[in-house]
Structure formats: C-alpha cells, structure tokens
PDB file of N, CA and C in Angstrom:
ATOM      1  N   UNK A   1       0.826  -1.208   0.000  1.00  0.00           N
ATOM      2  CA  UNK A   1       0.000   0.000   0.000  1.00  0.00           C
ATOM      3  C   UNK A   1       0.861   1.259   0.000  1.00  0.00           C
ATOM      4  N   UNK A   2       0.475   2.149  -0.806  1.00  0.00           N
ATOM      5  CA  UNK A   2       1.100   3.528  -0.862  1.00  0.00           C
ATOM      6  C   UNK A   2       1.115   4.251   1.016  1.00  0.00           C
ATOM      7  N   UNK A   3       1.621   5.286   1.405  1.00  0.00           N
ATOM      8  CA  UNK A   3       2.126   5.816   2.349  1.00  0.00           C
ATOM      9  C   UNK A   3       2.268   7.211   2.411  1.00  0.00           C
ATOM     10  N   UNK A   4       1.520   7.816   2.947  1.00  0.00           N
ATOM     11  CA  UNK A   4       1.228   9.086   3.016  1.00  0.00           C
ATOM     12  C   UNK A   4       1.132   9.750   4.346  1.00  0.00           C
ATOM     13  N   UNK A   5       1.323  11.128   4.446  1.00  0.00           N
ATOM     14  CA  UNK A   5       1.117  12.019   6.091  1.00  0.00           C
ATOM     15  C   UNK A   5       2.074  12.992   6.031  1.00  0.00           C
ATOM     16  N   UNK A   6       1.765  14.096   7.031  1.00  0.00           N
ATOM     17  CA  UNK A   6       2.063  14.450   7.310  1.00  0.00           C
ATOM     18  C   UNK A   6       3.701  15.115   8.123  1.00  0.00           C
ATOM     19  N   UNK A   7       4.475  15.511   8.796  1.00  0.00           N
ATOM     20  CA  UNK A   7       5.540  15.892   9.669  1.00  0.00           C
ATOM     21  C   UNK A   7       5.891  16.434  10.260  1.00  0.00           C
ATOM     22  N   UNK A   8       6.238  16.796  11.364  1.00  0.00           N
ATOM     23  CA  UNK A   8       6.501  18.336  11.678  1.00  0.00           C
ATOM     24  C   UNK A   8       8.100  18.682  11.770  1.00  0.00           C
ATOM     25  N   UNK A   9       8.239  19.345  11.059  1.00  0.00           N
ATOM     26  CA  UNK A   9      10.054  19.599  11.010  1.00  0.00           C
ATOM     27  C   UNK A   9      10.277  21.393  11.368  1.00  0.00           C
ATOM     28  N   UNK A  10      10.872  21.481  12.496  1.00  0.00           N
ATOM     29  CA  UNK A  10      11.361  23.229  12.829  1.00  0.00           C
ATOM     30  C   UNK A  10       9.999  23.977  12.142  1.00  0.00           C
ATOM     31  N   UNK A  11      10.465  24.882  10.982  1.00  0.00           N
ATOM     32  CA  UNK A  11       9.471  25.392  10.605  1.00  0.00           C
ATOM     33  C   UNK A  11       8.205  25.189  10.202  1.00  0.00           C
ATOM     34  N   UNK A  12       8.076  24.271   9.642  1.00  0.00           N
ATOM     35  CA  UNK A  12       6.659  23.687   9.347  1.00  0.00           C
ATOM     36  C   UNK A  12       6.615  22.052   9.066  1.00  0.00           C
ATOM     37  N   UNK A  13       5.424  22.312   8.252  1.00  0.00           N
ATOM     38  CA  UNK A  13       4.530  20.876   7.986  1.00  0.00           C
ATOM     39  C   UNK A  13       5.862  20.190   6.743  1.00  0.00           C
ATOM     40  N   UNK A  14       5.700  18.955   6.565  1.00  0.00           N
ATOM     41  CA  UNK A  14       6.066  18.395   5.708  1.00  0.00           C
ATOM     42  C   UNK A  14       4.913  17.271   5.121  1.00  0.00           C
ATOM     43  N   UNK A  15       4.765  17.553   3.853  1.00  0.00           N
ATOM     44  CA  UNK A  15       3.346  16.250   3.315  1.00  0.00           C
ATOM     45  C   UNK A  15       4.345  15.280   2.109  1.00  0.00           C
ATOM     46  N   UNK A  16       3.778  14.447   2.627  1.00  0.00           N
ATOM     47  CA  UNK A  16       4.615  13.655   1.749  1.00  0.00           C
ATOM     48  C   UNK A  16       3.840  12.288   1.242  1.00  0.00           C
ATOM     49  N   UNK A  17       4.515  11.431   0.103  1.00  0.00           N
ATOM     50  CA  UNK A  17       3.415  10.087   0.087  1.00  0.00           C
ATOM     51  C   UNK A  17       4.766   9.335  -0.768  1.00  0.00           C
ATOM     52  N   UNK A  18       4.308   7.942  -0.920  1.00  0.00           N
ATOM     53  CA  UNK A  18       5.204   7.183  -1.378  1.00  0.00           C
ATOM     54  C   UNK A  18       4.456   6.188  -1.924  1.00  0.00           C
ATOM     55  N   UNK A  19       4.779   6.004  -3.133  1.00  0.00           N
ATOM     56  CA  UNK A  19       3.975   5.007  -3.595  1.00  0.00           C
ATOM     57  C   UNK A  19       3.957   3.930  -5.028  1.00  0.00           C
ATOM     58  N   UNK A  20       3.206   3.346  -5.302  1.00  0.00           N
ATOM     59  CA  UNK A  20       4.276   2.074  -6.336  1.00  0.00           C
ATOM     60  C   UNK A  20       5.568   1.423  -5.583  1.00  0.00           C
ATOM     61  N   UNK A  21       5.054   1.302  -4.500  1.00  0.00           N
ATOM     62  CA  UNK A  21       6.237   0.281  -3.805  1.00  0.00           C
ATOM     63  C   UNK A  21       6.396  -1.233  -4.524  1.00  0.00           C
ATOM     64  N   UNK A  22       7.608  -1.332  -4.625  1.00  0.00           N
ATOM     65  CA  UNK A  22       7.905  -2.659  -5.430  1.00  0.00           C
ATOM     66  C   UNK A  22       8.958  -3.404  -4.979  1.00  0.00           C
ATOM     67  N   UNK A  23       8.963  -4.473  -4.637  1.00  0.00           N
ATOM     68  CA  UNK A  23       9.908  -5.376  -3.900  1.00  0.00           C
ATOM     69  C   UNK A  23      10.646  -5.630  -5.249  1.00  0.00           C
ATOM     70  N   UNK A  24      12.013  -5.666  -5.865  1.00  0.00           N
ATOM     71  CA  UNK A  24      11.910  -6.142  -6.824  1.00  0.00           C
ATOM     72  C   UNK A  24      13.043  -7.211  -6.535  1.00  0.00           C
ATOM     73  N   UNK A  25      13.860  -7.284  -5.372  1.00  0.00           N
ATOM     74  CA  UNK A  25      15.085  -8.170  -5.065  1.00  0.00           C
ATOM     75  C   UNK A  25      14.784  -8.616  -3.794  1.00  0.00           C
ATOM     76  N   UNK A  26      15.349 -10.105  -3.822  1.00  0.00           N
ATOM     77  CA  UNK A  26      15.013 -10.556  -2.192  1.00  0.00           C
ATOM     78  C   UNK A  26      16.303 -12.106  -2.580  1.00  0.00           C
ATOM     79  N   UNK A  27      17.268 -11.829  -1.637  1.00  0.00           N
ATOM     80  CA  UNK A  27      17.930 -12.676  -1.452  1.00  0.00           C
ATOM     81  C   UNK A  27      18.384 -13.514   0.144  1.00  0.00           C
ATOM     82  N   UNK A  28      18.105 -14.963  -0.173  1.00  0.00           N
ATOM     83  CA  UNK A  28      18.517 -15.668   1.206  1.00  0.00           C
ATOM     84  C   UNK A  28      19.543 -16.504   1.165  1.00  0.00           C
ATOM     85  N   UNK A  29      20.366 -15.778   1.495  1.00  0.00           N
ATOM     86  CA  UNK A  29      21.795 -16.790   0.965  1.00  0.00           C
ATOM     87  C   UNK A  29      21.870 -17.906   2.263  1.00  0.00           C
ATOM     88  N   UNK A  30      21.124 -17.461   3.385  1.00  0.00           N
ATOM     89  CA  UNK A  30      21.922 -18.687   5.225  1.00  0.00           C
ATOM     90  C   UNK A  30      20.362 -18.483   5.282  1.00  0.00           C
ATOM     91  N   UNK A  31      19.640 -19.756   5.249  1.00  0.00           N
ATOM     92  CA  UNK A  31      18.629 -19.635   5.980  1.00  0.00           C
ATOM     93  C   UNK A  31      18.383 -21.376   6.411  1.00  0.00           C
ATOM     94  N   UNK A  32      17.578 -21.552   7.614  1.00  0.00           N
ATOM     95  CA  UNK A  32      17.255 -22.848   7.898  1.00  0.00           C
ATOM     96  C   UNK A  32      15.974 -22.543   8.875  1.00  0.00           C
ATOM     97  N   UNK A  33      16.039 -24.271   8.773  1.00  0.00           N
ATOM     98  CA  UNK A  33      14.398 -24.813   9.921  1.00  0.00           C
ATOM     99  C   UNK A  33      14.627 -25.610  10.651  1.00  0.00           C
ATOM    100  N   UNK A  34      14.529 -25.629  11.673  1.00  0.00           N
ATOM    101  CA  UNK A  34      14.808 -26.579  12.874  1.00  0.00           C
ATOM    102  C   UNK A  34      13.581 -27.102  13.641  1.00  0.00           C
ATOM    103  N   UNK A  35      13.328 -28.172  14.222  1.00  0.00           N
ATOM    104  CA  UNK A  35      12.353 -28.667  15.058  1.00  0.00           C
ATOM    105  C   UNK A  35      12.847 -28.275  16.219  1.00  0.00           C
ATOM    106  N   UNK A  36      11.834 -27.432  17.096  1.00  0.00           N
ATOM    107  CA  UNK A  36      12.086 -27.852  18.658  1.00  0.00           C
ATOM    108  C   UNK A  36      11.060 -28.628  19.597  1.00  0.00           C
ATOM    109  N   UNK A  37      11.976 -29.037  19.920  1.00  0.00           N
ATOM    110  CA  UNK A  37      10.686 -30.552  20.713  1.00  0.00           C
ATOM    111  C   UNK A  37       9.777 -29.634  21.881  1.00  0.00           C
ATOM    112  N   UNK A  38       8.302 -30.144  21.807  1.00  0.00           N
ATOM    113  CA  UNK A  38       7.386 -29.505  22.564  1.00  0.00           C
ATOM    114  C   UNK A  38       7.307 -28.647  22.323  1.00  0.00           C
ATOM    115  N   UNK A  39       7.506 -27.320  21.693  1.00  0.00           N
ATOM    116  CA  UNK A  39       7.548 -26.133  20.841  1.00  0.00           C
ATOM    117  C   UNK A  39       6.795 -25.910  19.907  1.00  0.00           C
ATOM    118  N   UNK A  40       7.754 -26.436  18.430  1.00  0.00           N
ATOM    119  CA  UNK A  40       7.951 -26.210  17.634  1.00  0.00           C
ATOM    120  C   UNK A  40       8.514 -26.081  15.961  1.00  0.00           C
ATOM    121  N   UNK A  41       8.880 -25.089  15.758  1.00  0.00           N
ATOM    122  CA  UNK A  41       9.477 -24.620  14.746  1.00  0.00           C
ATOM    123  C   UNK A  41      10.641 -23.287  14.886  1.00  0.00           C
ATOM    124  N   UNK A  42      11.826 -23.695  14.518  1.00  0.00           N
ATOM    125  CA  UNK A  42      12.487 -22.534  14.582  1.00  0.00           C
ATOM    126  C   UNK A  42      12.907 -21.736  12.947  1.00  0.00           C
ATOM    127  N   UNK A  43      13.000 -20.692  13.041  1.00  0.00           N
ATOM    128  CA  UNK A  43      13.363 -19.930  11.351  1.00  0.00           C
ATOM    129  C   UNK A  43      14.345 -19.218  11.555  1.00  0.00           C
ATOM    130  N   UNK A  44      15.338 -19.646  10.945  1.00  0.00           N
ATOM    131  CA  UNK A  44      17.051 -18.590  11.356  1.00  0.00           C
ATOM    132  C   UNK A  44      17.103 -18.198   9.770  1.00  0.00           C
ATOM    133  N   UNK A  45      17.011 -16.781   9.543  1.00  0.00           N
ATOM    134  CA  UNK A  45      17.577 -16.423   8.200  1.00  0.00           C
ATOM    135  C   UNK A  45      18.368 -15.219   8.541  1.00  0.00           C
ATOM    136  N   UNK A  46      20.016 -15.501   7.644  1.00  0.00           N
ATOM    137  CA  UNK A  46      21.415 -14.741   7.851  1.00  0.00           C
ATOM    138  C   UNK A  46      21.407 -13.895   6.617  1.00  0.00           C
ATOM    139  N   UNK A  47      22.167 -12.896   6.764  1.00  0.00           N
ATOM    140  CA  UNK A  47      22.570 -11.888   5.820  1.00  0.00           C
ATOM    141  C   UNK A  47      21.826 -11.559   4.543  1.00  0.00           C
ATOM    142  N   UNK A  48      20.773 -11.661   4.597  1.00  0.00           N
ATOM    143  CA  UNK A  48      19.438 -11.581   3.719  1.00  0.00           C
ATOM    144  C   UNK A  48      19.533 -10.124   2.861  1.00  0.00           C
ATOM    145  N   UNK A  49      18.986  -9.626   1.891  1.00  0.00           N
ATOM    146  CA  UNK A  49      18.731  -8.442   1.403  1.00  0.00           C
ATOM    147  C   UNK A  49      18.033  -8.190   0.949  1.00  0.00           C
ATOM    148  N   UNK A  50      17.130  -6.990   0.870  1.00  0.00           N
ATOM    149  CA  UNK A  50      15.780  -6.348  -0.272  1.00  0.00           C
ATOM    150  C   UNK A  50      16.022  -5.468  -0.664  1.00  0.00           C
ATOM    151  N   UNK A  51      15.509  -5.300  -2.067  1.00  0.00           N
ATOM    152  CA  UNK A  51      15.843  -3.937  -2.620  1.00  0.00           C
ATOM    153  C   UNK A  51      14.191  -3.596  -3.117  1.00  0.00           C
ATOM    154  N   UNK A  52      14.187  -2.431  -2.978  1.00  0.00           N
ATOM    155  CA  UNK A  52      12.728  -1.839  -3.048  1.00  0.00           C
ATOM    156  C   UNK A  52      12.464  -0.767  -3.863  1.00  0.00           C
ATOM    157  N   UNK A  53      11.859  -0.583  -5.087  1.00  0.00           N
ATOM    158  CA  UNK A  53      11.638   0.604  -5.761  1.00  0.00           C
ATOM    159  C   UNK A  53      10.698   0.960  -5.284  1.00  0.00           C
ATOM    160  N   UNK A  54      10.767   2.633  -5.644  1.00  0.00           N
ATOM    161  CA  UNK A  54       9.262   3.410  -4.867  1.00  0.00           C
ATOM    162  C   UNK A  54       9.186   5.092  -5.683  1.00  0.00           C
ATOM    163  N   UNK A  55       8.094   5.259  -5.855  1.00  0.00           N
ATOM    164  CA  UNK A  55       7.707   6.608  -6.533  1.00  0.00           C
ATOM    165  C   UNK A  55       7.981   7.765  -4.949  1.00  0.00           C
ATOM    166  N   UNK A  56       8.511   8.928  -4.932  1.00  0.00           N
ATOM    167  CA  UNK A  56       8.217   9.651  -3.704  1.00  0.00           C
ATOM    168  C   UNK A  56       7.894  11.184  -4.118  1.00  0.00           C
ATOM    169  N   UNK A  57       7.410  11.786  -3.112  1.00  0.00           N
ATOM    170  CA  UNK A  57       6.296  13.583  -3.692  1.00  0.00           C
ATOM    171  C   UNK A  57       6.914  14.006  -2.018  1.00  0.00           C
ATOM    172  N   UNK A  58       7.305  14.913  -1.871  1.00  0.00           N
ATOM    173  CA  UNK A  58       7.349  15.604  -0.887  1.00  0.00           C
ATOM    174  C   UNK A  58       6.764  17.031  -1.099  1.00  0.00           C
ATOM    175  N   UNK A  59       5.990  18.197  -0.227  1.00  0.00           N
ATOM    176  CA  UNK A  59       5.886  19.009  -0.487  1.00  0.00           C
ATOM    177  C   UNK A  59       6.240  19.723   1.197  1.00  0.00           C
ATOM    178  N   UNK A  60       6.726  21.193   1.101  1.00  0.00           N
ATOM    179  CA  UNK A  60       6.786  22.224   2.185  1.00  0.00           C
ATOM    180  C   UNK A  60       6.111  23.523   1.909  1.00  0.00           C
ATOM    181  N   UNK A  61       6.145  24.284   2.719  1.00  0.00           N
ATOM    182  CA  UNK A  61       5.879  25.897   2.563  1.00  0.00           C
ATOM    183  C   UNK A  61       7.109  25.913   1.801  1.00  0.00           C
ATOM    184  N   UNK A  62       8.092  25.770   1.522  1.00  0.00           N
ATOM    185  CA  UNK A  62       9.545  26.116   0.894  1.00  0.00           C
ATOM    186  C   UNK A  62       9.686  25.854  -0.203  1.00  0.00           C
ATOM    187  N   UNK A  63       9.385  24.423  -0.760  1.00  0.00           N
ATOM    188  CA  UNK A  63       9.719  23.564  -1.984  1.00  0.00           C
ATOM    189  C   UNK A  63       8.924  22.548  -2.022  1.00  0.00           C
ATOM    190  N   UNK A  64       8.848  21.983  -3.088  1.00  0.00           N
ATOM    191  CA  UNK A  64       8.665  20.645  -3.579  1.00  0.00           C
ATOM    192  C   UNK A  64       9.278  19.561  -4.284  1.00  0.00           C
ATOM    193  N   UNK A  65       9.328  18.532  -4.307  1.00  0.00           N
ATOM    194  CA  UNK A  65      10.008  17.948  -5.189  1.00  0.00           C
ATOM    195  C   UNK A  65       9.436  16.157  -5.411  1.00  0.00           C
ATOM    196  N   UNK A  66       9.940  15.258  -6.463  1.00  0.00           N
ATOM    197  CA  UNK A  66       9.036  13.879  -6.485  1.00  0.00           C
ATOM    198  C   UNK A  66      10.227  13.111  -7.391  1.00  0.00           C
ATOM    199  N   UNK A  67      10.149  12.024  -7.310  1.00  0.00           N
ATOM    200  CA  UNK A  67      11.029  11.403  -8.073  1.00  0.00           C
ATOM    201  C   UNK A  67      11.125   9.597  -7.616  1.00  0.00           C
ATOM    202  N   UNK A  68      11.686   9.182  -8.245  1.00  0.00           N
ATOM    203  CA  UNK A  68      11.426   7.763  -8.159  1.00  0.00           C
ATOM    204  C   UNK A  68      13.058   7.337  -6.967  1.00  0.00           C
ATOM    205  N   UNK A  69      12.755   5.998  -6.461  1.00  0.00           N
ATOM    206  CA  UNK A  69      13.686   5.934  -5.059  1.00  0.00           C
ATOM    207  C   UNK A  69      13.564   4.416  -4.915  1.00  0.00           C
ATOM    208  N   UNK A  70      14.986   4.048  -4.820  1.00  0.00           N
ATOM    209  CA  UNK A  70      15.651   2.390  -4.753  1.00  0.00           C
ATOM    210  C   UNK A  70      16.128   2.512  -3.303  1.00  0.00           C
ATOM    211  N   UNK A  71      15.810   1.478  -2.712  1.00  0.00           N
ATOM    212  CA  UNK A  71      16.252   1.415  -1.278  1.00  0.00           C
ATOM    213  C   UNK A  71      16.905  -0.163  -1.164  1.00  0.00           C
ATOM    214  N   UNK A  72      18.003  -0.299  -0.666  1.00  0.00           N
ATOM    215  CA  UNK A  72      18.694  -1.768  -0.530  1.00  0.00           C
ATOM    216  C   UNK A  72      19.023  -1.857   0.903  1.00  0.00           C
ATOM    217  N   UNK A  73      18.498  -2.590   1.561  1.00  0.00           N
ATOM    218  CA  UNK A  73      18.179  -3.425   3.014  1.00  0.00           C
ATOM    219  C   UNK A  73      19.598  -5.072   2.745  1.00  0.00           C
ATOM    220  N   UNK A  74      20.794  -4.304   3.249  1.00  0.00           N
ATOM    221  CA  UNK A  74      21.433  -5.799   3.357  1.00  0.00           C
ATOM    222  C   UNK A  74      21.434  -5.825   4.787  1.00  0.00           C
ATOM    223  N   UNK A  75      22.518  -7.216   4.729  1.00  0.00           N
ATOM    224  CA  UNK A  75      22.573  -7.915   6.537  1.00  0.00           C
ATOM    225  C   UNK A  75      21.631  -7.963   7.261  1.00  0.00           C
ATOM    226  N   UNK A  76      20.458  -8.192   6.661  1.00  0.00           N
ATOM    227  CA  UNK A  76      19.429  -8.624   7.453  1.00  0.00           C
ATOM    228  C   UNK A  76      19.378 -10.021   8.390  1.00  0.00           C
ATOM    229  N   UNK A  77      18.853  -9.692   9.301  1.00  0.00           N
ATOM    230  CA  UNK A  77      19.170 -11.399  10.119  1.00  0.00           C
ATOM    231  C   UNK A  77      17.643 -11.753  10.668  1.00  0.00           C
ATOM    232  N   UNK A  78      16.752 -12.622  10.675  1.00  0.00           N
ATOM    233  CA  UNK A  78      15.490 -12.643  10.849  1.00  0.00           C
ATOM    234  C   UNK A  78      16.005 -14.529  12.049  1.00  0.00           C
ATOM    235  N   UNK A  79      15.097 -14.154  13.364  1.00  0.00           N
ATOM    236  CA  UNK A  79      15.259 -15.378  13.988  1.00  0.00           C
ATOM    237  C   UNK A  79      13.287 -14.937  14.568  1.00  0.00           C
ATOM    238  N   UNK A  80      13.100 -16.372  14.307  1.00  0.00           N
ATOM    239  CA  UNK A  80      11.361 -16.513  14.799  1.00  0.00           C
ATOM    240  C   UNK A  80      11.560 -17.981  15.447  1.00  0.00           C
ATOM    241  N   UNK A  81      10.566 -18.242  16.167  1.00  0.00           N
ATOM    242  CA  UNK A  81      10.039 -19.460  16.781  1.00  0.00           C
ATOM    243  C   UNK A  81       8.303 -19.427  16.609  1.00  0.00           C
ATOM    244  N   UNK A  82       7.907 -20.697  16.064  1.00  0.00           N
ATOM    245  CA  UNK A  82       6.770 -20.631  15.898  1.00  0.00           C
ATOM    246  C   UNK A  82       6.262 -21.571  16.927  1.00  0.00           C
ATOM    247  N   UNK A  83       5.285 -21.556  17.239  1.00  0.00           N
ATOM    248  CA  UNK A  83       4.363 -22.566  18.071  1.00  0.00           C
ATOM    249  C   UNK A  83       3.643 -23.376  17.628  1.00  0.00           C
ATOM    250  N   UNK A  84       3.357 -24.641  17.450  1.00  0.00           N
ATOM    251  CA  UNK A  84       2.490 -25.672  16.933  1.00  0.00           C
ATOM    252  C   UNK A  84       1.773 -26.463  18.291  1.00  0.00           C
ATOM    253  N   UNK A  85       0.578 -26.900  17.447  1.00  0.00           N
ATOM    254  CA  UNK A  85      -0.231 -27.100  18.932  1.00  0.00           C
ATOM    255  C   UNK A  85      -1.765 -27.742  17.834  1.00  0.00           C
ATOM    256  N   UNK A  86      -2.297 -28.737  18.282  1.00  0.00           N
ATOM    257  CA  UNK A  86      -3.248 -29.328  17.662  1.00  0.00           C
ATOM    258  C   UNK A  86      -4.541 -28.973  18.616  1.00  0.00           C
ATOM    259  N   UNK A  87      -5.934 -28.127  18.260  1.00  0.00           N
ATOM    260  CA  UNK A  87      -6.771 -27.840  18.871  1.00  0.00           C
ATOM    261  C   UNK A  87      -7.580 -29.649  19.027  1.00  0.00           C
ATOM    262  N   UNK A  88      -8.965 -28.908  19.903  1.00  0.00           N
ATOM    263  CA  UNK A  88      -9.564 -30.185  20.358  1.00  0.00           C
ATOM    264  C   UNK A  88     -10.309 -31.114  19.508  1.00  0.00           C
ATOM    265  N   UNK A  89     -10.177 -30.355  17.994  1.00  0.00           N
ATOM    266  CA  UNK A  89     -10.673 -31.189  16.867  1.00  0.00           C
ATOM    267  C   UNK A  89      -9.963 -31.964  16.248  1.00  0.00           C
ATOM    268  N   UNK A  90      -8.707 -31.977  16.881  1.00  0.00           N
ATOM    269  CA  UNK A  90      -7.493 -32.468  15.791  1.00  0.00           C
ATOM    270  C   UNK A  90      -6.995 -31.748  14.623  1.00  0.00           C
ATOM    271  N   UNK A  91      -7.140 -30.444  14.359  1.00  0.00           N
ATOM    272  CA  UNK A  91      -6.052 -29.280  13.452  1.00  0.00           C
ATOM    273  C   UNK A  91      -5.309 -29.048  14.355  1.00  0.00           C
ATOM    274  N   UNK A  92      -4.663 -28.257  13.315  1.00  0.00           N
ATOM    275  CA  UNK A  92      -3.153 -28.182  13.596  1.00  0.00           C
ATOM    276  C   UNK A  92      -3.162 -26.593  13.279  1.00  0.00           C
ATOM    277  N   UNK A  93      -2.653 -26.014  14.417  1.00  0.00           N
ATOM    278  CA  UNK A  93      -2.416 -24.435  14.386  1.00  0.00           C
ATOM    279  C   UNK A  93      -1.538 -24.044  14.765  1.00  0.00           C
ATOM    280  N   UNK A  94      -0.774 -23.145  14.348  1.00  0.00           N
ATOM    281  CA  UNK A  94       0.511 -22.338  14.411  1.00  0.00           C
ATOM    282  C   UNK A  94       0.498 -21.004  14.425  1.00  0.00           C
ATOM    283  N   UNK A  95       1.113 -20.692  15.659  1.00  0.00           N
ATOM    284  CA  UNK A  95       1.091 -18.698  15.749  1.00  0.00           C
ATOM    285  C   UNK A  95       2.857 -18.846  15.955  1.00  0.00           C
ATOM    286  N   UNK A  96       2.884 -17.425  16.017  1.00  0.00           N
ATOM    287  CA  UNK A  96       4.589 -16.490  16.057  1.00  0.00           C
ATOM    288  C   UNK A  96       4.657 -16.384  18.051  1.00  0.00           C
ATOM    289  N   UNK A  97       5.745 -17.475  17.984  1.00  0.00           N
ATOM    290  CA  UNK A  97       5.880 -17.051  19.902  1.00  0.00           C
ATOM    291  C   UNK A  97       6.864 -15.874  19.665  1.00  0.00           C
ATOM    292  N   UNK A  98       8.054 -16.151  18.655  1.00  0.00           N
ATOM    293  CA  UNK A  98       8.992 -14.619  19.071  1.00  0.00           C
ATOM    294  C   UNK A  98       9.529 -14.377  17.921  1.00  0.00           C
ATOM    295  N   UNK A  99      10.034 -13.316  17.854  1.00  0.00           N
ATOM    296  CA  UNK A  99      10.912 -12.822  16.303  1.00  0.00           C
ATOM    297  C   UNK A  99      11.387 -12.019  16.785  1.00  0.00           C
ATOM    298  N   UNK A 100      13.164 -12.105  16.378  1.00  0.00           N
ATOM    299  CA  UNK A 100      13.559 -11.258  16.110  1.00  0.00           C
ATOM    300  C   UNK A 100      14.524 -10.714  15.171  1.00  0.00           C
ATOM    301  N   UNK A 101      14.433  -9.156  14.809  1.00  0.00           N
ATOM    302  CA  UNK A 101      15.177  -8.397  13.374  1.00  0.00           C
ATOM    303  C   UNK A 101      15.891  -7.780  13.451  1.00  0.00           C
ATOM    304  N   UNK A 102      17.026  -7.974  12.385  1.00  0.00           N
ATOM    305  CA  UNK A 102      17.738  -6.457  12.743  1.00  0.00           C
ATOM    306  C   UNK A 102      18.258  -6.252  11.142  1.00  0.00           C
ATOM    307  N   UNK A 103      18.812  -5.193  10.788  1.00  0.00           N
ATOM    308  CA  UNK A 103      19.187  -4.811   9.428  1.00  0.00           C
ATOM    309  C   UNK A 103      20.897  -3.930   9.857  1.00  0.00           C
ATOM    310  N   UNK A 104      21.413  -4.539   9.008  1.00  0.00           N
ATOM    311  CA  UNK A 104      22.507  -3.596   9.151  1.00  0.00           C
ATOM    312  C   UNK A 104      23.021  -2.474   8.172  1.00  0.00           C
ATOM    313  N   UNK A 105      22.526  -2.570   7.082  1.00  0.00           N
ATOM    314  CA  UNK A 105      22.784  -1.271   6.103  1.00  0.00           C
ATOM    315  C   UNK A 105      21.781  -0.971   5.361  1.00  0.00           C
ATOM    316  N   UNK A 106      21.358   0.147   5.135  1.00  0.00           N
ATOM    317  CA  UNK A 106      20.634   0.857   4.304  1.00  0.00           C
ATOM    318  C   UNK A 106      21.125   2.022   3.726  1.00  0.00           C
ATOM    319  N   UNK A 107      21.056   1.752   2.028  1.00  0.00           N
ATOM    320  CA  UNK A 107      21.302   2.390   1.390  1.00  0.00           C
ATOM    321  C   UNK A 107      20.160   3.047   0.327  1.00  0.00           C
ATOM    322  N   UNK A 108      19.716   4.292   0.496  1.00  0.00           N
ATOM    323  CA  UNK A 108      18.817   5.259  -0.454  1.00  0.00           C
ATOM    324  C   UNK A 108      19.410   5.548  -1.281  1.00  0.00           C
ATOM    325  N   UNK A 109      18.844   5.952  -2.335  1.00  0.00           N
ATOM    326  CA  UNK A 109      19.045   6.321  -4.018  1.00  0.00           C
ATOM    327  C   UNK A 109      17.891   7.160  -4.112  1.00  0.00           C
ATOM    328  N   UNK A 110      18.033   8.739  -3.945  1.00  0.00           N
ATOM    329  CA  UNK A 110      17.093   9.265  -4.560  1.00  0.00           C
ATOM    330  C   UNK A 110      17.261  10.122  -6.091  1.00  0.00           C
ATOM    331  N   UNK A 111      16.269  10.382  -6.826  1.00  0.00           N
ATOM    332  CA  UNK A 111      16.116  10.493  -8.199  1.00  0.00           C
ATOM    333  C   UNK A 111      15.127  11.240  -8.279  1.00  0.00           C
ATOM    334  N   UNK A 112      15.137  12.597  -9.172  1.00  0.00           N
ATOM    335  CA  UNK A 112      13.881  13.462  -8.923  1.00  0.00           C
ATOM    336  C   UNK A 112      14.006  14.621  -9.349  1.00  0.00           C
ATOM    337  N   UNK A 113      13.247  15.828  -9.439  1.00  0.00           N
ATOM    338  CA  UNK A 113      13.090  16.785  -9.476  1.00  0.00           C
ATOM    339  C   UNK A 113      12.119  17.679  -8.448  1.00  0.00           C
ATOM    340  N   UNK A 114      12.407  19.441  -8.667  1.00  0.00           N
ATOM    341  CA  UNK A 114      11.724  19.912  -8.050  1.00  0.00           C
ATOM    342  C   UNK A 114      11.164  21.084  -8.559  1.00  0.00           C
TER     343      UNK A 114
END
C-alpha cells in the first residue's frame, strides 16, 4: 500500500506520500528450519537483502520535489520461533511465539526533481 502524512520539522509541515512500492530483489543466501521438541518450529535467516523501488512527492511551505527511489536493506538477520499445537478437533495451528530483526545497512538512491 502507498504511504502518506504528514511531519513536523522546525518550521513547518512536511506532506509527503510514497507510492508504487515494489519489492523487486530478495535474497537468502543462510537460511534454515529446525524442530524444537514440545515447541515447535524454529526460522534462522542470515545476511538476507531487499531492494525496493518506490515513486516519492514531498511538499513544504519552501519547496517541492518527487522522483522515483531504490532502497537496498542488506545484513538482514530474521530469527522466529513458531508454536504448533493441535486444537480439540485435531487441526493443527501455528502462531509467532517470538521474532527477532535487525538490518545492518541501508542504502537510499534518490532520483527526482523539483
């Protein structure tokens, strides 16, 4: 979904929106699945990356400007544990007990006029 609002920066408002978001790269070079007994499921994914195209519009009392914008998300590290558990009908259901994320570089590319 596109992304829009408001800001408040020193002097004024900032409006802005973002939109045509597009995943267009997704790499998992270390990833695995593990059983944990009485648990579960574990999900370890290492040094992962996304790259994301996106249309962007900013406007101020000052200026304006819009232009198209590549964003690359490396060293991502994603660790979850899921829960498995069979209700009283006999399915089988699974929720998220924990996750956790972190990213280590981000790099913007903006492109545009004003």
């Amino acid at each position: 979904p596109d992304l829009s609002g408001y800001e408040k920066f020193g002097l004024g408002n900032v409006k802005y929106n973002i939109s045509r978001i597009h995943v267009t790269a997704v790499e998992f070079p270390s990833a695995s699945i593990s059983l944990i007994p009485g648990t579960g499921i574990k999900l370890v994914i290492g040094n992962a990356s996304l790259t994301v195209d996106m249309n962007w519009n900013i406007r101020t009392w000052m200026f304006k400007g819009s232009g198209r914008s590549t964003v690359y998300i490396s060293k991502v590290s994603v660790s979850a544990i899921f829960s498995t558990s069979l209700d009283n009908t006999g399915h089988a259901s699974i929720s998220l007990a924990s996750c956790r994320t972190t990213s280590g570089d981000i790099d913007i590319k903006l492109n545009g006029n004003n």
